[in-house]
N, C-alpha and C. Protein backbone atom coordinates (compact mmCIF):
# COMPACT_ATOMS: atom_id res chain seq x y z
N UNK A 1 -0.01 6.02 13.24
CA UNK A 1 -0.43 6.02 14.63
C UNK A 1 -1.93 5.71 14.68
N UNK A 2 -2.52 4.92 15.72
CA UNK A 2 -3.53 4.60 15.87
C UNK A 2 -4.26 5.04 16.85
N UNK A 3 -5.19 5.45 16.94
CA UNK A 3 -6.04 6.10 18.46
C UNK A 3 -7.71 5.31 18.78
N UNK A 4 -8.08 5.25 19.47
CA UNK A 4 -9.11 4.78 19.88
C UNK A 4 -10.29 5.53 20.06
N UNK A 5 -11.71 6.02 18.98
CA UNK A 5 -11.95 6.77 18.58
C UNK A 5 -13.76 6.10 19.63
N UNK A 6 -14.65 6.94 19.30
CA UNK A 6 -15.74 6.25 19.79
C UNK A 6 -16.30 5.54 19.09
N UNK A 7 -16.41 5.23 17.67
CA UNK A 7 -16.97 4.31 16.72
C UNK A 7 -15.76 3.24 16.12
N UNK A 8 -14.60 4.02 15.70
CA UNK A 8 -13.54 2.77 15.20
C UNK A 8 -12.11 3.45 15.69
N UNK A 9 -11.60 2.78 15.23
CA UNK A 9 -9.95 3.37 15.34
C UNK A 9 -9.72 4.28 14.37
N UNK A 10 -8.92 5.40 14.30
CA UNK A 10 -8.75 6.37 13.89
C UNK A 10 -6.60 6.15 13.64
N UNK A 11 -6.85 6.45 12.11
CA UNK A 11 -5.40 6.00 11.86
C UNK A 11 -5.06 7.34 11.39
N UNK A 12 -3.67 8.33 11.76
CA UNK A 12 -3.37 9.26 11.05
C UNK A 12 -1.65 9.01 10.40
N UNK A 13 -1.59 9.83 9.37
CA UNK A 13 0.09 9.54 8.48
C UNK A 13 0.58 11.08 8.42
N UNK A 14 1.14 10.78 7.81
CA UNK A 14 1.79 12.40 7.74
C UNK A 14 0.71 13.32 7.00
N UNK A 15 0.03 13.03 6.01
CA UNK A 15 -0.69 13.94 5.02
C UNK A 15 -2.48 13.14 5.63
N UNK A 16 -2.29 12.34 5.96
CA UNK A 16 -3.88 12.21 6.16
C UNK A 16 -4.31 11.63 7.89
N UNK A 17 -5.59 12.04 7.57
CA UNK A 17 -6.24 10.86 8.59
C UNK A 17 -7.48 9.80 8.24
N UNK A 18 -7.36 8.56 8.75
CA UNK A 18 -8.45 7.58 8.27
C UNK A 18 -9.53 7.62 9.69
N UNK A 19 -10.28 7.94 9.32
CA UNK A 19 -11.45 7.70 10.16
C UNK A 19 -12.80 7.15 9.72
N UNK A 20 -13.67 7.26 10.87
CA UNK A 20 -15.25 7.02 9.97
C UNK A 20 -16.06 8.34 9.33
N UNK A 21 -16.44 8.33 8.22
CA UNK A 21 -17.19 9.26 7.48
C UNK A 21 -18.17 10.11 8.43
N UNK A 22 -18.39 11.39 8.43
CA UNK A 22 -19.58 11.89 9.07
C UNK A 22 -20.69 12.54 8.00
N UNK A 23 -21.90 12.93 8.94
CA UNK A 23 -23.21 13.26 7.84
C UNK A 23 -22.85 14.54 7.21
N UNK A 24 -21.87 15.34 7.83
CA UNK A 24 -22.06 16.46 7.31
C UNK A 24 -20.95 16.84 6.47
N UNK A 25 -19.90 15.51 6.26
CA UNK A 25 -19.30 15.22 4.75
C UNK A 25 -20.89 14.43 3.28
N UNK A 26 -21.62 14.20 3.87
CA UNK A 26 -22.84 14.02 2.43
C UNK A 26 -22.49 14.47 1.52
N UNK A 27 -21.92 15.54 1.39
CA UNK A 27 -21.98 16.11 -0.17
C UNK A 27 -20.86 15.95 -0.95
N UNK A 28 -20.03 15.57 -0.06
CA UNK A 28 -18.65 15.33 -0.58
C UNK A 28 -18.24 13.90 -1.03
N UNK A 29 -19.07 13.04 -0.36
CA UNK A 29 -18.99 11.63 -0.70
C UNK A 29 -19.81 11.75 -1.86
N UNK A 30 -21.08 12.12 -1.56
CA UNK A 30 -22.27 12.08 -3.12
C UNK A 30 -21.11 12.19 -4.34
N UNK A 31 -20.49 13.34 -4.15
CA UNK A 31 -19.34 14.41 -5.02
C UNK A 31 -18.68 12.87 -5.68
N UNK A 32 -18.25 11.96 -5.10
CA UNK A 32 -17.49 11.35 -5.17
C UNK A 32 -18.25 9.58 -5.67
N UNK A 33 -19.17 9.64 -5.46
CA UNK A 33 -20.00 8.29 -5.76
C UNK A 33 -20.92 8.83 -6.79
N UNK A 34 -20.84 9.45 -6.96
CA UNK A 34 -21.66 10.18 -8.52
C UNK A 34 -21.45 10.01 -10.01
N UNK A 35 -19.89 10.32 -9.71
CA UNK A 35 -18.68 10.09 -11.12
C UNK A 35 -18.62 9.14 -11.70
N UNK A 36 -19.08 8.68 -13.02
CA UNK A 36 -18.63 7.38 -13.74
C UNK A 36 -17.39 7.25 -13.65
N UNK A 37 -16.70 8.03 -13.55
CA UNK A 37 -15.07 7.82 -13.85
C UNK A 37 -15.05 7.18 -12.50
N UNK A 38 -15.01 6.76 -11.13
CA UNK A 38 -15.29 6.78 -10.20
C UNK A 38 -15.46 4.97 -10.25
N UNK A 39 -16.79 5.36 -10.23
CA UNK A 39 -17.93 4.43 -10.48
C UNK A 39 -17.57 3.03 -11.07
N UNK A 40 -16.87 3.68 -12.32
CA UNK A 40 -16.73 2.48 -13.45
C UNK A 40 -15.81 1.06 -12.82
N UNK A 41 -14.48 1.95 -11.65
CA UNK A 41 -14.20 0.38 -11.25
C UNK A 41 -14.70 -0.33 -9.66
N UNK A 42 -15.65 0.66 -9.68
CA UNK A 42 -16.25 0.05 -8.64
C UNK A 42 -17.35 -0.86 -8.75
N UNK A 43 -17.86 -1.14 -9.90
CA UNK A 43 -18.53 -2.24 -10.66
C UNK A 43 -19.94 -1.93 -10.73
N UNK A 44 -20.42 -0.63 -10.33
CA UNK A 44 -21.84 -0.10 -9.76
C UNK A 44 -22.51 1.05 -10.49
N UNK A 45 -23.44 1.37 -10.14
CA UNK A 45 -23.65 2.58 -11.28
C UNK A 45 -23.83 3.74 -10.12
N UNK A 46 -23.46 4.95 -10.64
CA UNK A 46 -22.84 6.12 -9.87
C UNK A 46 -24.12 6.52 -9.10
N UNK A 47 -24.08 7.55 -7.96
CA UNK A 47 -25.60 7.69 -6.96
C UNK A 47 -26.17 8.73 -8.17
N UNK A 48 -27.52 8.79 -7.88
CA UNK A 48 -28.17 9.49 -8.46
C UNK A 48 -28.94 11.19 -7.59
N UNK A 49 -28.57 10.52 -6.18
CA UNK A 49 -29.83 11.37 -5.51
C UNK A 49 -28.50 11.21 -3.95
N UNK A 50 -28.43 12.77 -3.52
CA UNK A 50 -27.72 12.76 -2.84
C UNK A 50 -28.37 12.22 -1.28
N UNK A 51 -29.30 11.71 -1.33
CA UNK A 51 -30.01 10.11 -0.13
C UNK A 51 -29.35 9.48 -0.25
N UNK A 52 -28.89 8.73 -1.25
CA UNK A 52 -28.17 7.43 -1.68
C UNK A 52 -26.63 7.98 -0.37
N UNK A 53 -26.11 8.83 -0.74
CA UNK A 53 -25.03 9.14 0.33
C UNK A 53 -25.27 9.16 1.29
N UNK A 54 -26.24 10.25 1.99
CA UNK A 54 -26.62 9.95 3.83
C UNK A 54 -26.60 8.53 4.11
N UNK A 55 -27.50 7.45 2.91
CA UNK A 55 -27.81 6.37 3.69
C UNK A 55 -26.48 5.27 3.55
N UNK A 56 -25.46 5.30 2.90
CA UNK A 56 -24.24 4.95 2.54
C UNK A 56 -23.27 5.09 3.77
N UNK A 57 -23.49 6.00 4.23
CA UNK A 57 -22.68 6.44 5.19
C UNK A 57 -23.17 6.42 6.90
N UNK A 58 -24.92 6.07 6.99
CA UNK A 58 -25.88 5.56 8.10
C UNK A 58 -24.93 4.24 7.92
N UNK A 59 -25.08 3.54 7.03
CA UNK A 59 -24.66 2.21 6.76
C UNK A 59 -22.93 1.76 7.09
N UNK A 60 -22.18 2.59 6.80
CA UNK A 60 -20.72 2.45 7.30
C UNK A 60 -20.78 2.68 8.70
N UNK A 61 -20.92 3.75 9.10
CA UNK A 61 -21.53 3.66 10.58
C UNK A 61 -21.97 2.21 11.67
N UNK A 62 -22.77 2.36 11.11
CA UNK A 62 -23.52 0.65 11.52
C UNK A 62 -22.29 -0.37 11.34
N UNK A 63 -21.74 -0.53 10.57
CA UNK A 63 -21.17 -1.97 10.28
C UNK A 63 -19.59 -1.14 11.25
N UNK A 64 -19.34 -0.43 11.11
CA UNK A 64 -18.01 0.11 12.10
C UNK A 64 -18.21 0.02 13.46
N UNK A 65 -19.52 0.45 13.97
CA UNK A 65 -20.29 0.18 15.55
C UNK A 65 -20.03 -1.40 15.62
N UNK A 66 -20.76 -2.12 15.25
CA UNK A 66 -20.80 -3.73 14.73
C UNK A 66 -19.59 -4.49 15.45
N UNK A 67 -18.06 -3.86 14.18
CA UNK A 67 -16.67 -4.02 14.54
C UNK A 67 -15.78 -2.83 13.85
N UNK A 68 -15.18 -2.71 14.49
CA UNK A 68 -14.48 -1.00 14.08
C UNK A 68 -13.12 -1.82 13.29
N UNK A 69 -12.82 -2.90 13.22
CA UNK A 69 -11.62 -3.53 12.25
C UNK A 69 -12.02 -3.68 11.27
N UNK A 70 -13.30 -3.25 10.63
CA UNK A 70 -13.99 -3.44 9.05
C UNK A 70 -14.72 -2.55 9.01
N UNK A 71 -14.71 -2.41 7.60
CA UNK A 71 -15.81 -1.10 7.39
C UNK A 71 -15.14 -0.29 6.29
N UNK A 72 -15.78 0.22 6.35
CA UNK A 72 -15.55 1.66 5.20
C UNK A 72 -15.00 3.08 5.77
N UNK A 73 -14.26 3.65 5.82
CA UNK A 73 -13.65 5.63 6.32
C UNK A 73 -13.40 6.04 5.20
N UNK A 74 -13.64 7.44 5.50
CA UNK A 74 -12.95 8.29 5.00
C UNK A 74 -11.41 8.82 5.11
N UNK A 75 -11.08 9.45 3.96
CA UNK A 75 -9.94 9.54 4.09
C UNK A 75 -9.37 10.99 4.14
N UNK A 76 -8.77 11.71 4.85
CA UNK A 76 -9.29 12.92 5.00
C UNK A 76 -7.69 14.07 4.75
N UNK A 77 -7.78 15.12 4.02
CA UNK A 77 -6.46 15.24 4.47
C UNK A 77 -6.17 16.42 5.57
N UNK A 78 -5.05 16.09 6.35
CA UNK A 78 -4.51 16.81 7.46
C UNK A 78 -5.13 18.35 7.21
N UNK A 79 -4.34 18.97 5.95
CA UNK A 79 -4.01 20.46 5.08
C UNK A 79 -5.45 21.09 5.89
N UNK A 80 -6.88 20.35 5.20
CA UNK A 80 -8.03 21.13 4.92
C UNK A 80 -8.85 20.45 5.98
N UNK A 81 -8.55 19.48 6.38
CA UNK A 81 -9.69 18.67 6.27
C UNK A 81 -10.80 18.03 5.60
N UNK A 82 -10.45 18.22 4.22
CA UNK A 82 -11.84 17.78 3.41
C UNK A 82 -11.43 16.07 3.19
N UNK A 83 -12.48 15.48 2.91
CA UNK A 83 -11.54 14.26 2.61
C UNK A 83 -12.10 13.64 0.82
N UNK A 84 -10.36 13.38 1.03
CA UNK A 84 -10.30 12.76 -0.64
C UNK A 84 -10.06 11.52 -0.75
N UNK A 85 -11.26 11.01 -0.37
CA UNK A 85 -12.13 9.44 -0.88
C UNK A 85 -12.54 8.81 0.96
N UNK A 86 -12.21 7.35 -0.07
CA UNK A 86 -12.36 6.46 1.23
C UNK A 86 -11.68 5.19 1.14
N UNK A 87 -11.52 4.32 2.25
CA UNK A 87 -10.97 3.21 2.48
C UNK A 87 -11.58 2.44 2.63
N UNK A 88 -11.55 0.98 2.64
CA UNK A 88 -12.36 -0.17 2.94
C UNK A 88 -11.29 -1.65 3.33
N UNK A 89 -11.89 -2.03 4.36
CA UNK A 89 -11.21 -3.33 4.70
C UNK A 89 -12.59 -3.83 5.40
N UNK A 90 -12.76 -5.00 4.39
CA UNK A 90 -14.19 -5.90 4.63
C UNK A 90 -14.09 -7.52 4.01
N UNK A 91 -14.91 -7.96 4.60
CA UNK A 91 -14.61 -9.55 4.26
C UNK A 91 -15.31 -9.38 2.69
N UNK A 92 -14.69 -10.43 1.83
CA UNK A 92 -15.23 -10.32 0.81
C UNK A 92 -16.24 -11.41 0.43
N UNK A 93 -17.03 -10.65 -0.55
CA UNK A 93 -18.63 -11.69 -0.28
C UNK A 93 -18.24 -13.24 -1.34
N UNK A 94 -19.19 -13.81 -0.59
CA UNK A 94 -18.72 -14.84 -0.46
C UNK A 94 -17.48 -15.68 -0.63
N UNK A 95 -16.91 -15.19 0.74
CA UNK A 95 -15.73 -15.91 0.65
C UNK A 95 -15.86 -16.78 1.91
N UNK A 96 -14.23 -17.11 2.17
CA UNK A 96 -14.34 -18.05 3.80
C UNK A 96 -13.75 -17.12 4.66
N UNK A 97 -14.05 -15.90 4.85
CA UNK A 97 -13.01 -14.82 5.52
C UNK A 97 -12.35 -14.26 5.05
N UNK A 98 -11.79 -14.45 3.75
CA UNK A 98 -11.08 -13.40 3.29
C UNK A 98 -11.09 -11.75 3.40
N UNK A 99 -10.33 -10.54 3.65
CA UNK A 99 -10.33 -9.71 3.72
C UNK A 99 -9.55 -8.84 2.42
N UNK A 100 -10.39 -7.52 2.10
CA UNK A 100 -10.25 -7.24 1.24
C UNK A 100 -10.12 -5.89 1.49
N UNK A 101 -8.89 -5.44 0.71
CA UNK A 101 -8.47 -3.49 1.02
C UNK A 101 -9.12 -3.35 -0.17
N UNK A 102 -9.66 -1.86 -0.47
CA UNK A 102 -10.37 -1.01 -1.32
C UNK A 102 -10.73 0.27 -0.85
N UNK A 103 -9.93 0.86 -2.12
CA UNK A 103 -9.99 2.53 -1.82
C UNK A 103 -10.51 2.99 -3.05
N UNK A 104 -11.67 4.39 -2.71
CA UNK A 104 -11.77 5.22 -3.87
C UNK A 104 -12.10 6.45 -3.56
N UNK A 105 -11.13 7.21 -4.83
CA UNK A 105 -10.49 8.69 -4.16
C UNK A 105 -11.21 9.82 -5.47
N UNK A 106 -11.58 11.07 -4.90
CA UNK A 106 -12.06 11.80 -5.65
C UNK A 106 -11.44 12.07 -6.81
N UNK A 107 -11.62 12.43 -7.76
CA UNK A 107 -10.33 12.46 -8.84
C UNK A 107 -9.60 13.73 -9.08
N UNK A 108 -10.15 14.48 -8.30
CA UNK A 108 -9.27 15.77 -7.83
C UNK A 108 -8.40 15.34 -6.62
N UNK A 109 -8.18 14.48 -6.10
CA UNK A 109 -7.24 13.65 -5.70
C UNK A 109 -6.33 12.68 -5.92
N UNK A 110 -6.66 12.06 -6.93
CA UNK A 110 -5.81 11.21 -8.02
C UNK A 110 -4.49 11.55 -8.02
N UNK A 111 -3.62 10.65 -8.08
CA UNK A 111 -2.33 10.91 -8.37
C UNK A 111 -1.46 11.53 -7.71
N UNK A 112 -1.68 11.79 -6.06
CA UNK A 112 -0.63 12.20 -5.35
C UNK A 112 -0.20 11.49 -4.29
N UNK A 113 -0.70 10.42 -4.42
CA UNK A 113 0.12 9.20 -3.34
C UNK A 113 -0.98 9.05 -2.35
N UNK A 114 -2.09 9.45 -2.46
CA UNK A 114 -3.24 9.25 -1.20
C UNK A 114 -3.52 7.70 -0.96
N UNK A 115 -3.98 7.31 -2.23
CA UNK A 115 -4.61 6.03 -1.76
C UNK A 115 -3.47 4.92 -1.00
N UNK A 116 -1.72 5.56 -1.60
CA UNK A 116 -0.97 4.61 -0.95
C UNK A 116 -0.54 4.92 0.08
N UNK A 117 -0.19 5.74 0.82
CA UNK A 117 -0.40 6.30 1.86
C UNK A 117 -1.69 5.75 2.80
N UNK A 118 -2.65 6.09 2.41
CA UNK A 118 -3.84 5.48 3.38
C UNK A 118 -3.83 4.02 3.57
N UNK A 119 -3.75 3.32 2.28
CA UNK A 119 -3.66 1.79 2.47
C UNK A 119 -2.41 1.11 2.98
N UNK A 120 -1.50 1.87 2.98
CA UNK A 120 -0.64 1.36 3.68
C UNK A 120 -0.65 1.61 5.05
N UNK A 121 -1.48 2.69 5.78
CA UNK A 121 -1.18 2.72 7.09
C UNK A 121 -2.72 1.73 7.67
N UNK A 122 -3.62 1.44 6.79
CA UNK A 122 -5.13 0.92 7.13
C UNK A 122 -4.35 -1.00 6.96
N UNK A 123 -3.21 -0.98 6.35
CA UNK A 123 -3.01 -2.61 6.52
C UNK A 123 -1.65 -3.08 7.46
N UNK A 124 -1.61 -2.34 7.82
CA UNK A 124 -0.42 -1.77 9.08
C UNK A 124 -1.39 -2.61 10.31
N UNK A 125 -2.37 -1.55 10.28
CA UNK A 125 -3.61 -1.53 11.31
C UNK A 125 -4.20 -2.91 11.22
N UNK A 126 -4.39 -3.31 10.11
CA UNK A 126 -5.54 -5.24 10.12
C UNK A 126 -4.23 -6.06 10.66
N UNK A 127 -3.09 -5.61 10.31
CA UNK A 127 -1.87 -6.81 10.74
C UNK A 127 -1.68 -7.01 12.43
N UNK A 128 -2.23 -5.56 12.85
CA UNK A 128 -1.72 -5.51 14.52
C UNK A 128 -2.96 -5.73 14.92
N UNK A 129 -4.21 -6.02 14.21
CA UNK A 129 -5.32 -6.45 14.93
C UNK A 129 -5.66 -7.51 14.74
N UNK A 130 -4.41 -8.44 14.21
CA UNK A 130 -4.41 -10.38 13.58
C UNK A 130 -4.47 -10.53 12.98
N UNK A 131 -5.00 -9.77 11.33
CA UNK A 131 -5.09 -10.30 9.90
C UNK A 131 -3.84 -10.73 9.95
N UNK A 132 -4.05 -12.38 8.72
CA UNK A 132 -2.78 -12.56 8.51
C UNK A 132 -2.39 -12.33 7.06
N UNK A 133 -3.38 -12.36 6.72
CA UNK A 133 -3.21 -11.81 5.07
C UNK A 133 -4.23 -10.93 4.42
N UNK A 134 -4.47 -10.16 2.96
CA UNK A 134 -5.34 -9.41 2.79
C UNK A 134 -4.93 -9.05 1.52
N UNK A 135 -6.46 -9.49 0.97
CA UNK A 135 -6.54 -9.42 -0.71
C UNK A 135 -6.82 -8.13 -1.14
N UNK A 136 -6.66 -8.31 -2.66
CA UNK A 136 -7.48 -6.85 -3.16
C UNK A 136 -7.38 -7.52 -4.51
N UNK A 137 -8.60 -6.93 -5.12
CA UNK A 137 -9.07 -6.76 -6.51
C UNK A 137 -9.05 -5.79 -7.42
N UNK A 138 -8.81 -5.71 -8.75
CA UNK A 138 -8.76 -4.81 -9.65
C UNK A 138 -9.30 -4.89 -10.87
N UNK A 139 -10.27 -4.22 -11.49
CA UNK A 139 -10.21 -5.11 -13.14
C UNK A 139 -8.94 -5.02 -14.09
N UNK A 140 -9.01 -5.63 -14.77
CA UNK A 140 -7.98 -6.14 -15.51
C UNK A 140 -7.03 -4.37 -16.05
N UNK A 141 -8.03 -3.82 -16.43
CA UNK A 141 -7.46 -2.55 -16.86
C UNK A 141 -7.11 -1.37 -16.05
N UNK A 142 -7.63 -1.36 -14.70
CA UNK A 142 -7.59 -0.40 -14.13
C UNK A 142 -6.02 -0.51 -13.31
N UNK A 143 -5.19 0.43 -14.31
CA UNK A 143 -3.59 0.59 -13.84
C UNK A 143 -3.21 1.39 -13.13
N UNK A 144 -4.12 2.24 -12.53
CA UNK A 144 -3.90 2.65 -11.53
C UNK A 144 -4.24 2.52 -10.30
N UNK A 145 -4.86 1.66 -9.94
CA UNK A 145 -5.26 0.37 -8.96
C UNK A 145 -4.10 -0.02 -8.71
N UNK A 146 -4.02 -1.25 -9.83
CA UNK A 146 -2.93 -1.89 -9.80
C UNK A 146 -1.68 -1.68 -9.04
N UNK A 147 -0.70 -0.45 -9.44
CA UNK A 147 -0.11 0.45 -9.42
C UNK A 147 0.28 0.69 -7.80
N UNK A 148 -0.95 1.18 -7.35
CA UNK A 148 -1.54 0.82 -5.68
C UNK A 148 -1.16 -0.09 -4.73
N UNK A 149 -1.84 -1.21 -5.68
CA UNK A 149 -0.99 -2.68 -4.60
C UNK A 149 0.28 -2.90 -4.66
N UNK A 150 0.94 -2.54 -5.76
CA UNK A 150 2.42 -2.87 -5.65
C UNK A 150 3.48 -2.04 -4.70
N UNK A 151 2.64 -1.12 -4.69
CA UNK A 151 3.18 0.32 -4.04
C UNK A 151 3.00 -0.50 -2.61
N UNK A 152 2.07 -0.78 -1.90
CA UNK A 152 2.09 -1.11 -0.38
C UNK A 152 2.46 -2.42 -0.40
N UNK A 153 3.34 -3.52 -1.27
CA UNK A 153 3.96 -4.87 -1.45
C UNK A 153 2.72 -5.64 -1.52
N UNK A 154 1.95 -5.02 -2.47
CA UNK A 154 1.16 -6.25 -2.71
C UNK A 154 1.68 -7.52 -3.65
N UNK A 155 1.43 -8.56 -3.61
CA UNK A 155 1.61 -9.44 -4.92
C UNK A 155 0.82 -9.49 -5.94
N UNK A 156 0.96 -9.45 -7.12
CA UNK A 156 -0.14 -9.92 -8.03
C UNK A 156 0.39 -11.50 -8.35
N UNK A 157 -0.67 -11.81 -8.35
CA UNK A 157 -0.99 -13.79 -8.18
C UNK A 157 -1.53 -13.97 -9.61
N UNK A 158 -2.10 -13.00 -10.48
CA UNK A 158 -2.79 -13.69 -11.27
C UNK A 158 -4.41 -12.90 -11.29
N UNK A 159 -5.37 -14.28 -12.10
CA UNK A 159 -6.71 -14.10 -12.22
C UNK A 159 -7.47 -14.50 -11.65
N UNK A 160 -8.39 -14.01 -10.94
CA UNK A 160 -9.59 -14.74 -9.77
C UNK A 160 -10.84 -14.63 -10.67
N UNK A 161 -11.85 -15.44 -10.84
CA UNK A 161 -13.08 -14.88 -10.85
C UNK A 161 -14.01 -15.37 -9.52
N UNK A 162 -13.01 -15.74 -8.37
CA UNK A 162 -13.96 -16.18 -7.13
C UNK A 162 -14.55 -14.46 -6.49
N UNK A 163 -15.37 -14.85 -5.81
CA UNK A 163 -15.53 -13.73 -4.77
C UNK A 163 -16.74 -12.65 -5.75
N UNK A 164 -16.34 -11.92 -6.99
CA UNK A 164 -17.39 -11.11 -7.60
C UNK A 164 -17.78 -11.96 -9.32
N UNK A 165 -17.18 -12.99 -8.90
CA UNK A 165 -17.82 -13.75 -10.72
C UNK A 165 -17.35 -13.17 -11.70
N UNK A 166 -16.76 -12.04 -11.92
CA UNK A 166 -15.81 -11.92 -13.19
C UNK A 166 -14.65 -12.22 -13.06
N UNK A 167 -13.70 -11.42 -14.15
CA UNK A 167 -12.27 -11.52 -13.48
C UNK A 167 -11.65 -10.30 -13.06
N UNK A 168 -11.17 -10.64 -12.22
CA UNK A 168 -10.02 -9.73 -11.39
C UNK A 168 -8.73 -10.09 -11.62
N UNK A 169 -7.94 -8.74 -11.74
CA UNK A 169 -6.64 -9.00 -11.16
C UNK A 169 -6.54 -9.43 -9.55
N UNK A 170 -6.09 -10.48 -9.41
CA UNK A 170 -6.09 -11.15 -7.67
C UNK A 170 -4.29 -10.46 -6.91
N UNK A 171 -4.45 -9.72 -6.34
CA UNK A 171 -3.25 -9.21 -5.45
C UNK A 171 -3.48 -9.57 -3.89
N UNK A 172 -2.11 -9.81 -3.42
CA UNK A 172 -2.11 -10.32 -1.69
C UNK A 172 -1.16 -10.20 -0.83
N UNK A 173 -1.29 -9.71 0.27
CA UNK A 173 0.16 -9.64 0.99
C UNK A 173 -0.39 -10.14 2.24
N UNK A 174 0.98 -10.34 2.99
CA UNK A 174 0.23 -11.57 4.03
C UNK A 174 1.48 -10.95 5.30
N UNK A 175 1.58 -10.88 6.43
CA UNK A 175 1.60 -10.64 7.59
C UNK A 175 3.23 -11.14 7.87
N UNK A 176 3.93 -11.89 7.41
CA UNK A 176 4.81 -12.38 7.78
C UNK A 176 5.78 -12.86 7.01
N UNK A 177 6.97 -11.95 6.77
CA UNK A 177 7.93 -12.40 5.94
C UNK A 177 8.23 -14.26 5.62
N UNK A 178 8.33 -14.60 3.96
CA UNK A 178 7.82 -15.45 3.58
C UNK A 178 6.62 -16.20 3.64
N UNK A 179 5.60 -15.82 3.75
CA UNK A 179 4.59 -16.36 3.96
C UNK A 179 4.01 -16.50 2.53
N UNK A 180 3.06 -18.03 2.13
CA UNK A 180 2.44 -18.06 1.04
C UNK A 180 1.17 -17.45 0.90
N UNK A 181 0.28 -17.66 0.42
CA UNK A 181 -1.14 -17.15 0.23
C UNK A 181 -1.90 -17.86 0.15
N UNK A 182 -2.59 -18.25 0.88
CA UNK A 182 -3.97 -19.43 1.61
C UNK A 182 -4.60 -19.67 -0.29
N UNK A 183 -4.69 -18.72 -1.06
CA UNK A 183 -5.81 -19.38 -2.21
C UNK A 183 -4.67 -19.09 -3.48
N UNK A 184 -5.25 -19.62 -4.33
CA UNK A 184 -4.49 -19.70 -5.76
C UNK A 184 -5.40 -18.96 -6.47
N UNK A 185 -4.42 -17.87 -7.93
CA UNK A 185 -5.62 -17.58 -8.63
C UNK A 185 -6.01 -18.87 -9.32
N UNK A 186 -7.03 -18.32 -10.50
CA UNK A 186 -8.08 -18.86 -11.41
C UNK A 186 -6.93 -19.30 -12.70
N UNK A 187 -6.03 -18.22 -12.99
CA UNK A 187 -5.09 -18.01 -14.31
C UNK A 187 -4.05 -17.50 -14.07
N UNK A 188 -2.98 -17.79 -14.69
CA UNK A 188 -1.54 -16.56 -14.88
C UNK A 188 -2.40 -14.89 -14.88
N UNK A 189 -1.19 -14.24 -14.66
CA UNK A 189 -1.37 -12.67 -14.97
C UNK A 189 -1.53 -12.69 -16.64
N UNK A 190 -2.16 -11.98 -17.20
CA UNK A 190 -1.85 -11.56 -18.66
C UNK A 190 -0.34 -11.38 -18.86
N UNK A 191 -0.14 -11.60 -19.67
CA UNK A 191 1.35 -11.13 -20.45
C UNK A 191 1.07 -9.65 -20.53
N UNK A 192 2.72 -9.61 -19.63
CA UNK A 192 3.17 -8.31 -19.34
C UNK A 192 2.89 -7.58 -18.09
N UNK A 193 1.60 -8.35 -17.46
CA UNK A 193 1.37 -7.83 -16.07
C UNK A 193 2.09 -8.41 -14.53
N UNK A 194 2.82 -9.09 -15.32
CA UNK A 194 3.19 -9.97 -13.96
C UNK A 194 4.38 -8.93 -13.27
N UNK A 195 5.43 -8.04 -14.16
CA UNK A 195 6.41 -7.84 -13.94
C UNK A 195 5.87 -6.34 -13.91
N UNK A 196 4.81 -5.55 -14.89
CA UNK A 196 4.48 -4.45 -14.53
C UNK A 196 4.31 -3.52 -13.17
């Protein structure tokens, strides 16, 4: 279900709600952008100084004001309210429009269906607001990513190194039964990942 919030749309599922991050989650995001384990497939090096979060989250803000169909939320669950991680649907850099899902979840959250759950109701949401398709990236090793996209019908296509210059696993699902996928990867999947 979708609601109309004062900064973006506000998506809730049975176990969560997606919204925009507030200041007085800071410590919980820091909590969460801190972790190498975290960190490592997000291609970045973990915050150091819990500023780096206030201004992370000034910054999602801003770009959700901007357009509330992109951006970064949190992901929150119903139970507590605390939230375990976040979501992202944003054009990916340098591309021609492409849109790109990305989630990352505290790791005391790991492994209970959050991220698929959230991403599946956050690409629910880009489809009824016109996306017609929507990528996602993974590094090659990270199988529980992976794992992720297949879970909400993603495709894996293969190898990209467009968009961040290395390689990615390239995954895509697109809006409309049979529909192809506007780009090609770079390479086949590795052996063994195609069917994984």
């Amino acid at each position: 279900m979708v609601e109309q919030g004062d900064r973006a749309a506000v998506i809730t599922t049975d176990r969560l709600v997606v919204r925009p991050w507030r200041l007085d989650e800071t410590d919980r995001l820091f909590d969460i952008y801190r972790r190498a384990e975290v960190m490592r497939w997000l291609g970045a090096e973990p915050m150091q100084d819990r500023r780096e979060a206030i201004e992370a989250i000034e910054r999602m803000l801003t770009r959700l004001e901007a357009d509330p169909r992109f951006g970064s939320w949190a992901v929150v669950a119903r139970s507590n309210g605390v939230p375990v991680g976040g979501m992202s649907l944003k054009p990916l850099p340098e591309g021609e429009g492409e849109i790109e899902i990305a989630w990352q979840l505290h790791p005391d959250s790991w492994g209970k269906g959050f991220a698929s759950e959230a991403a599946r109701a956050v690409l629910e949401r880009g489809f009824t607001d016109g996306l017609s398709e929507v990528w996602a990236v993974t590094y090659l090793d990270n199988d529980r990513s992976a794992a992720v996209c297949r879970r909400i019908g993603m495709q894996l296509l293969g190898i990209t190194h467009r968009w961040y210059h290395k390689p990615f696993l390239m995954f895509w699902t697109g809006s409309r039964p049979g529909q192809e996928p506007s780009l090609r990867p770079d390479q086949p999947a590795p052996a063994g990942r195609a069917e994984a």
